[in-house]
N, C-alpha and C. Protein backbone atom coordinates (compact mmCIF):
# COMPACT_ATOMS: atom_id res chain seq x y z
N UNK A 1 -12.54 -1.84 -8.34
CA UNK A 1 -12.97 -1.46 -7.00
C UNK A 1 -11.79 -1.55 -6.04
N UNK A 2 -11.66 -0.24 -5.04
CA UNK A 2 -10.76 -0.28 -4.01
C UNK A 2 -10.54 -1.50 -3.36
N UNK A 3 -9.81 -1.81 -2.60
CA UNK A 3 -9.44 -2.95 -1.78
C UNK A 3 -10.06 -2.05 -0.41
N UNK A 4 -10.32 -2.82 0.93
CA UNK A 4 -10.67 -2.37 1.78
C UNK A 4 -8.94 -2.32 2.34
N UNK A 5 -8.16 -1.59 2.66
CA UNK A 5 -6.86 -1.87 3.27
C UNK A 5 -6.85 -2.13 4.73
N UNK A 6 -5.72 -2.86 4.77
CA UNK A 6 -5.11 -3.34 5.80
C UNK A 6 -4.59 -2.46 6.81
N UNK A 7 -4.45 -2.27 8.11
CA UNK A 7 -3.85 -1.55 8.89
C UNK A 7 -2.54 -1.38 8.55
N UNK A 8 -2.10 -0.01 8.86
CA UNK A 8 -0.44 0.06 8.96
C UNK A 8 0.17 -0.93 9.67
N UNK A 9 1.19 -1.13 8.89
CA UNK A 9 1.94 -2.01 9.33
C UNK A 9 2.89 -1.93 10.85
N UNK A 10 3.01 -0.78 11.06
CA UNK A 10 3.88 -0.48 11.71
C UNK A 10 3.65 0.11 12.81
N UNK A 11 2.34 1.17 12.68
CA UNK A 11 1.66 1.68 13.97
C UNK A 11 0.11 0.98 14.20
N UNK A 12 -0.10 -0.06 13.00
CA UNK A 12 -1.60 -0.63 13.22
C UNK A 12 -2.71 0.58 13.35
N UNK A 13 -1.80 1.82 12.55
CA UNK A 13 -3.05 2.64 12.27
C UNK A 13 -4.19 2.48 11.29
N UNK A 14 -5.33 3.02 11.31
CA UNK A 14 -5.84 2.96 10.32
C UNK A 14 -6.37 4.47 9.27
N UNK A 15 -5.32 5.33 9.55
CA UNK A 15 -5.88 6.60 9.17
C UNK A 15 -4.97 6.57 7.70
N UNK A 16 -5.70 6.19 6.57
CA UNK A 16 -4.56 6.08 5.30
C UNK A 16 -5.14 6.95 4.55
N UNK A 17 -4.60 7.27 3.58
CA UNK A 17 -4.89 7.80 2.28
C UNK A 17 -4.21 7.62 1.01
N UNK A 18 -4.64 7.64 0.14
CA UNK A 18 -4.31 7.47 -1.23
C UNK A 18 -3.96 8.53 -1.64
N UNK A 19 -2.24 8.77 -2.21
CA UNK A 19 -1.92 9.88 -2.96
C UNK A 19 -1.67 9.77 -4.47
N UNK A 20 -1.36 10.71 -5.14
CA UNK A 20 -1.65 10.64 -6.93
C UNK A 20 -0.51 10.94 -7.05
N UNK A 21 -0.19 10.69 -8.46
CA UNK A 21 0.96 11.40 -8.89
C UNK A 21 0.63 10.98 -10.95
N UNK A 22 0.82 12.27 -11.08
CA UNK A 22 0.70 12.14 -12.66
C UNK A 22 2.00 12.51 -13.43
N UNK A 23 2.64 11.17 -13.80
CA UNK A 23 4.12 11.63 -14.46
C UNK A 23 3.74 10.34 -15.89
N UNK A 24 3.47 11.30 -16.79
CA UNK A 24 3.19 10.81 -18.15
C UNK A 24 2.22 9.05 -17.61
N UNK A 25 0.54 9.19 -17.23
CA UNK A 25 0.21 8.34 -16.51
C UNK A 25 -0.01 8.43 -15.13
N UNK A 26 -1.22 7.67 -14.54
CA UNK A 26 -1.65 8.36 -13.18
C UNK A 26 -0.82 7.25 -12.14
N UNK A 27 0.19 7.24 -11.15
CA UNK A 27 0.51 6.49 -10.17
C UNK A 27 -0.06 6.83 -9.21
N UNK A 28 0.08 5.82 -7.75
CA UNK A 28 -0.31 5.59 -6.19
C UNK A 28 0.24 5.14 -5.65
N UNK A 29 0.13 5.72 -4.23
CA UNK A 29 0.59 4.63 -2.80
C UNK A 29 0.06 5.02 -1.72
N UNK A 30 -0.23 4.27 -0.98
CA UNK A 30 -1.18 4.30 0.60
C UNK A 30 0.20 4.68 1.37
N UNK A 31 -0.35 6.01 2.33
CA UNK A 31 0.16 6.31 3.05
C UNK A 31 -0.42 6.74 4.57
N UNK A 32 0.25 6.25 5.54
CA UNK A 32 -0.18 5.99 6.76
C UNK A 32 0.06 7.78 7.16
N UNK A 33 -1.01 8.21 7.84
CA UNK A 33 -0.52 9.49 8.54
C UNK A 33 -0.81 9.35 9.78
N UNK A 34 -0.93 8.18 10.19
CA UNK A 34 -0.87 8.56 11.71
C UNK A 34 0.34 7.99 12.43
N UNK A 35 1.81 7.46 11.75
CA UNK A 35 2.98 7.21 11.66
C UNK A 35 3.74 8.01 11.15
N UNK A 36 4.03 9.06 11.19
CA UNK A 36 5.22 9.68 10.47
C UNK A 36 4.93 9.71 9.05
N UNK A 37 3.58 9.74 8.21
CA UNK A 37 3.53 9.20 6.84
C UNK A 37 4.53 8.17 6.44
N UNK A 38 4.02 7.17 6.73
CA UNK A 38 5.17 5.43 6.06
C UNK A 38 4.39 5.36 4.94
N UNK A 39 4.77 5.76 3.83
CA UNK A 39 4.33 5.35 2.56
C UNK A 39 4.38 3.58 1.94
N UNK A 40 3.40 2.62 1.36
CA UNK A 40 3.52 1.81 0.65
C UNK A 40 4.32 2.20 -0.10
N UNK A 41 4.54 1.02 -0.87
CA UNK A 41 4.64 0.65 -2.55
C UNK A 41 3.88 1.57 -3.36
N UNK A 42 4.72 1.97 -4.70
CA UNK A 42 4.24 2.73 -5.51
C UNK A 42 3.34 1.86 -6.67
N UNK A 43 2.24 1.95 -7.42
CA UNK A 43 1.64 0.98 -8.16
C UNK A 43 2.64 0.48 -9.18
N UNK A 44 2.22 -0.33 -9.62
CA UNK A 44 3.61 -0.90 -10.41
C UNK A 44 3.72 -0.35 -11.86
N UNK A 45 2.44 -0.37 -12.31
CA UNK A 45 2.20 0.74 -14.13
C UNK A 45 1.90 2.18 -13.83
N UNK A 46 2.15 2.98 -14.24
CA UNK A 46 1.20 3.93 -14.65
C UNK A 46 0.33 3.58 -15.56
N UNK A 47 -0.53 4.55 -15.13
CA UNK A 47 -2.34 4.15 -15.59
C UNK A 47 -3.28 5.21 -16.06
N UNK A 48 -4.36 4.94 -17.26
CA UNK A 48 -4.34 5.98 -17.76
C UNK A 48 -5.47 6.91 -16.97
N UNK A 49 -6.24 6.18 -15.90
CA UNK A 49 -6.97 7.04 -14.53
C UNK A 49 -6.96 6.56 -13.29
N UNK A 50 -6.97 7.32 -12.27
CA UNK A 50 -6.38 7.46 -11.06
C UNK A 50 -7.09 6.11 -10.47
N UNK A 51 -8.45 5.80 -10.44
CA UNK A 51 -8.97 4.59 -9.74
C UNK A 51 -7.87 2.99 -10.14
N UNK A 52 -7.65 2.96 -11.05
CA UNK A 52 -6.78 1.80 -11.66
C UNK A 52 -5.36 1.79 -11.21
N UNK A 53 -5.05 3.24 -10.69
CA UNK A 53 -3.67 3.41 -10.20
C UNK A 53 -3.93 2.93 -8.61
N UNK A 54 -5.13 3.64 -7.78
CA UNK A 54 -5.74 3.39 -5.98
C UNK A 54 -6.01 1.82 -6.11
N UNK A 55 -6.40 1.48 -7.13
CA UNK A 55 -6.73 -0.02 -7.19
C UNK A 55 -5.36 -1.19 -7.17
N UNK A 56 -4.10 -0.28 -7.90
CA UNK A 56 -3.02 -1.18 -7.75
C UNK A 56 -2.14 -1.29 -6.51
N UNK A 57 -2.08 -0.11 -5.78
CA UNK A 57 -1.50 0.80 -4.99
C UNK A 57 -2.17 -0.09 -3.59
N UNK A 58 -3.75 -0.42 -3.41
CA UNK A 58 -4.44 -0.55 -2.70
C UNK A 58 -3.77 -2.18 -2.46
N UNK A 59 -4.00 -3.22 -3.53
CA UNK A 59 -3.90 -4.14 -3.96
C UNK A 59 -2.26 -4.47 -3.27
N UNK A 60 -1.02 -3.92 -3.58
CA UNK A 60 0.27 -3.65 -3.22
C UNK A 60 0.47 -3.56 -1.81
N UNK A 61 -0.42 -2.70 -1.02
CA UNK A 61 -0.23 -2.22 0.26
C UNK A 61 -0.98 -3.67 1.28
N UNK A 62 -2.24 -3.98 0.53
CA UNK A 62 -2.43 -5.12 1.31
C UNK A 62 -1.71 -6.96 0.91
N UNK A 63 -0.49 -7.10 0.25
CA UNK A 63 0.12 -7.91 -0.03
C UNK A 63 1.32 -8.19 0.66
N UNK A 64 1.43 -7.21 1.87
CA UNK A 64 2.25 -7.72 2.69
C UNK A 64 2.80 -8.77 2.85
N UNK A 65 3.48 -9.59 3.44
CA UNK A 65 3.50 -10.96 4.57
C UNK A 65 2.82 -10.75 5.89
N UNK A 66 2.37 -11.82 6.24
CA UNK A 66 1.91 -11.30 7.27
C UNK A 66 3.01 -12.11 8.70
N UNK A 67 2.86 -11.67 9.72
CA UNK A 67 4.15 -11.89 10.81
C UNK A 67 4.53 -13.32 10.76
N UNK A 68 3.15 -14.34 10.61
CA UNK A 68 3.75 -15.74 10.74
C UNK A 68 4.75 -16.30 9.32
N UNK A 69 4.10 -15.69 8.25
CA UNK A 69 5.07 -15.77 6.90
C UNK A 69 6.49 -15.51 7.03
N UNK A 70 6.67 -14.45 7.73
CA UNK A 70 8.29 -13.31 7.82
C UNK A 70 8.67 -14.53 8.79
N UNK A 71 8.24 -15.20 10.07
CA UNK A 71 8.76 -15.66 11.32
C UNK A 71 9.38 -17.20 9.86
N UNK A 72 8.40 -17.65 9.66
CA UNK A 72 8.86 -18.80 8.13
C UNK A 72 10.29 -18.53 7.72
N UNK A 73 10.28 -17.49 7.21
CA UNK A 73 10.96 -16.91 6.17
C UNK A 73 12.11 -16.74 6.62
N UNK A 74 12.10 -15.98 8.19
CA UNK A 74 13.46 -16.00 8.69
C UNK A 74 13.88 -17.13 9.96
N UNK A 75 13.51 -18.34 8.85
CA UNK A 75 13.95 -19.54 9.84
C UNK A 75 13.17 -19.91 11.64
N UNK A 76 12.13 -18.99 11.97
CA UNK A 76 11.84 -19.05 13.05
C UNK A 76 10.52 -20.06 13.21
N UNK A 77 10.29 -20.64 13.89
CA UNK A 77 8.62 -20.89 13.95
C UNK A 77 7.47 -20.53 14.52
């Protein structure tokens, strides 16, 4: 089952979609179109049907950090 996704990261849009790609195996990545299309992460396997690919893709896109993690991360508090 899909993940419910997370807003873009970048414009806090929420207009995404899931694109395909079949290169020996089905891949994905969430892409924002109401930003310039900012594409996620691509799923990490190819897969042998498209839901298992939206499911990794989905999974990827909402694994971000989220701002207080990054502020951690780069020494800030």
């Amino acid at each position: 089952m899909i993940e419910t996704l997370k807003p873009c990261p970048f414009c806090g849009g929420s207009n995404l979609d899931i694109h395909y790609g079949d290169i020996e195996g089905w891949i994905a990545h969430v892409e924002c179109l109401d930003c310039d299309e900012v594409r996620g992460p691509m799923s990490e396997y190819k897969y042998d049907d498209k839901p298992e690919a939206a499911e990794d893709a989905s999974r990827r896109w909402n694994s971000r950090p989220g701002v207080v993690e990054l502020s951690k991360a780069e020494g800030r508090s």
